[in-house]
Protein backbone atom coordinates (compact mmCIF):
# COMPACT_ATOMS: atom_id res chain seq x y z
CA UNK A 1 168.84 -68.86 44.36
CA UNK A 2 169.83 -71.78 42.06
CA UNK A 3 169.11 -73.98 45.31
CA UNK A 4 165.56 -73.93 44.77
CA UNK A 5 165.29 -75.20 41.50
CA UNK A 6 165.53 -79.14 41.04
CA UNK A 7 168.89 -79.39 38.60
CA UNK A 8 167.61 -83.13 37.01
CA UNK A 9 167.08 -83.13 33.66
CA UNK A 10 163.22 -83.69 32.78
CA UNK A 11 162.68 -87.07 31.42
CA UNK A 12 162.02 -85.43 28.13
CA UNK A 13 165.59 -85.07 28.05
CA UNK A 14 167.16 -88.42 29.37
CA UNK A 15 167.74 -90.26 26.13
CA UNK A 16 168.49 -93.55 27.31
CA UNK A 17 166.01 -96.10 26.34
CA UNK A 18 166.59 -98.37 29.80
CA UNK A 19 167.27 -97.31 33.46
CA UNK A 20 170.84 -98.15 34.30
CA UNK A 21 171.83 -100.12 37.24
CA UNK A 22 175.22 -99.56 38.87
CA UNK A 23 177.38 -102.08 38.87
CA UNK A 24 181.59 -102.12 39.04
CA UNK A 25 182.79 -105.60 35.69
CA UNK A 26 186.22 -105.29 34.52
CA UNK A 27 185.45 -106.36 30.55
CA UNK A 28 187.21 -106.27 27.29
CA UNK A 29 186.94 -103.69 24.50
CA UNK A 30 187.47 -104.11 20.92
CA UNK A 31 187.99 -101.30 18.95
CA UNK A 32 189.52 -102.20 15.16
CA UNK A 33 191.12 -105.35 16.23
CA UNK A 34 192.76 -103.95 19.43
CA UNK A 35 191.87 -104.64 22.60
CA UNK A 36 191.18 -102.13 25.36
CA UNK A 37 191.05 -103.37 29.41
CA UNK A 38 188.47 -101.10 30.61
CA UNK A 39 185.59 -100.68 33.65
CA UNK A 40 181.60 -101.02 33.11
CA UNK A 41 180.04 -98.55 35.79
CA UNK A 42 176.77 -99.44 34.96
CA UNK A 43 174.54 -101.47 32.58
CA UNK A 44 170.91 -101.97 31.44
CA UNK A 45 168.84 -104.32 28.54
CA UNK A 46 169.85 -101.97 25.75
CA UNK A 47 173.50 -100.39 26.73
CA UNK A 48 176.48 -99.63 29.39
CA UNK A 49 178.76 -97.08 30.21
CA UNK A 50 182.68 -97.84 30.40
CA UNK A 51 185.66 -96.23 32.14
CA UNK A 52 189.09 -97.06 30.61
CA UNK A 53 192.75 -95.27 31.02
CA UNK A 54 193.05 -92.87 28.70
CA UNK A 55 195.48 -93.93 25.73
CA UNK A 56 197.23 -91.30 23.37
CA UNK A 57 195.72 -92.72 20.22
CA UNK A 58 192.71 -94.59 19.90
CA UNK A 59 191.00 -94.87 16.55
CA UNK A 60 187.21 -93.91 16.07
CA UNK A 61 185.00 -96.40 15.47
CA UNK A 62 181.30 -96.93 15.00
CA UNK A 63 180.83 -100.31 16.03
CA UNK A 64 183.01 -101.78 18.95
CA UNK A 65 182.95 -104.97 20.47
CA UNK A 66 182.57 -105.83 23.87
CA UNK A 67 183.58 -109.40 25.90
CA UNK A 68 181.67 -109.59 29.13
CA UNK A 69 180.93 -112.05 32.10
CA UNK A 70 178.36 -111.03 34.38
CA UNK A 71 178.49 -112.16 38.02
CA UNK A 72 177.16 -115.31 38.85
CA UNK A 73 176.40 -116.26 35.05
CA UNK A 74 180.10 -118.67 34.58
CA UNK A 75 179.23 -117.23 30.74
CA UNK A 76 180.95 -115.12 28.46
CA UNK A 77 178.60 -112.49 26.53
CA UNK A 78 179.91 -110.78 22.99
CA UNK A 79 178.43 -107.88 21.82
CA UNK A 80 178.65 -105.31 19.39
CA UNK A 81 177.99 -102.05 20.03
CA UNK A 82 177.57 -98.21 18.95
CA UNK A 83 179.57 -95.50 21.13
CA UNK A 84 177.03 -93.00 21.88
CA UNK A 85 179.23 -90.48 23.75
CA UNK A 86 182.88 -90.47 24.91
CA UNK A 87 184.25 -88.32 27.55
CA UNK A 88 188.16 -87.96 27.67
CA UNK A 89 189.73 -86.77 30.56
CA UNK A 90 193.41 -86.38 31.38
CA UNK A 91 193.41 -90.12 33.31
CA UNK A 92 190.17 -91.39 32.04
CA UNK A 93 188.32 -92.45 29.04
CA UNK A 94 184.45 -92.58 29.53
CA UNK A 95 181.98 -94.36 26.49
CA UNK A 96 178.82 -94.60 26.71
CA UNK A 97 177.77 -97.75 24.54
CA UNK A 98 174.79 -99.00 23.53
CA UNK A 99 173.97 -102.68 22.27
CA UNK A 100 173.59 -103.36 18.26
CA UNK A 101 174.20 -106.75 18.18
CA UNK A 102 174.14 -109.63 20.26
CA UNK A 103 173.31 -113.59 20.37
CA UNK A 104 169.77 -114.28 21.29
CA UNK A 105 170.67 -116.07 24.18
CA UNK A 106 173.08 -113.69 25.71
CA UNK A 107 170.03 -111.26 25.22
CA UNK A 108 168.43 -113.38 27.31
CA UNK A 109 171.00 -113.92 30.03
CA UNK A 110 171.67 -110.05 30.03
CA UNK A 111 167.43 -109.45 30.39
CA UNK A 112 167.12 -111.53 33.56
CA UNK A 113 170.02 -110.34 35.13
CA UNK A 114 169.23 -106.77 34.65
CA UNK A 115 165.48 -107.35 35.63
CA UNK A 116 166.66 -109.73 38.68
CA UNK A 117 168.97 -107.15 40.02
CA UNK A 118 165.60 -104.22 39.60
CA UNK A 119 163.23 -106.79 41.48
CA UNK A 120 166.04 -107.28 44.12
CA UNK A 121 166.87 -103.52 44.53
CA UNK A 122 162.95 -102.92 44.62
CA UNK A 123 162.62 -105.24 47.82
CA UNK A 124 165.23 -104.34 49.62
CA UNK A 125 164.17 -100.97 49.70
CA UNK A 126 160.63 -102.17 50.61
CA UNK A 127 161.91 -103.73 53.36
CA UNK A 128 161.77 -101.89 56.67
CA UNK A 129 164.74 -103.77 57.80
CA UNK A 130 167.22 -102.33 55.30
CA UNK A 131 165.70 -98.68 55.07
């Protein structure tokens, strides 16, 4: 009978501060000096998620950095960030990473592109045409 019941979390429960949007960014990781190659799957105001190959060793740490250029932007945005949760499969690595630090203006640049990508999601789906 478990088909009956709706199996989302209730929002009480979702503890991300932002609604992610998907989105496929090869970017850079640095963890301790080392640099990792890996995958953002999807990214909002405050955080991202990441999918890299996973590696035998790689050392905890509670800041990483992160080297990203977002479509269409021509700019390079540095960030530091807190791993939140890690998932590590046989193949693949997942992080879930949210922002700590970051230069006011590639807040900026990060804020319109998440919010331009919402308002462009919201009418497209509003529109008949593409329903």
């Amino acid at each position: 009978m478990s088909y009956m019941y709706d199996t989302r979390a209730p929002e009480s429960l979702n503890r991300r501060i932002d609604p992610r949007l998907r989105l496929q960014l090869y970017l850079n990781e640095y963890v301790k000096d080392r640099e990792y190659r890996a995958l953002a799957t999807d990214i909002s105001e405050s955080g991202l998620s990441i999918q890299k190959l996973t590696e035998p060793v790689v050392p905890h740490a509670s800041v990483v950095g992160i080297e990203l250029e977002l479509p269409g932007t021509n700019e390079l945005i540095w960030a530091a960030a807190e791993p939140r949760f890690d998932a590590i499969g046989a193949d693949f690595h997942v992080s879930g990473l949210r922002f700590c630090g970051m230069a006011r203006k590639h807040q900026r640049l990060l804020r319109d592109y998440v919010r331009e990508r919402r308002l462009r999601i919201a009418r497209l789906l509003r529109n008949p045409r593409y329903a």
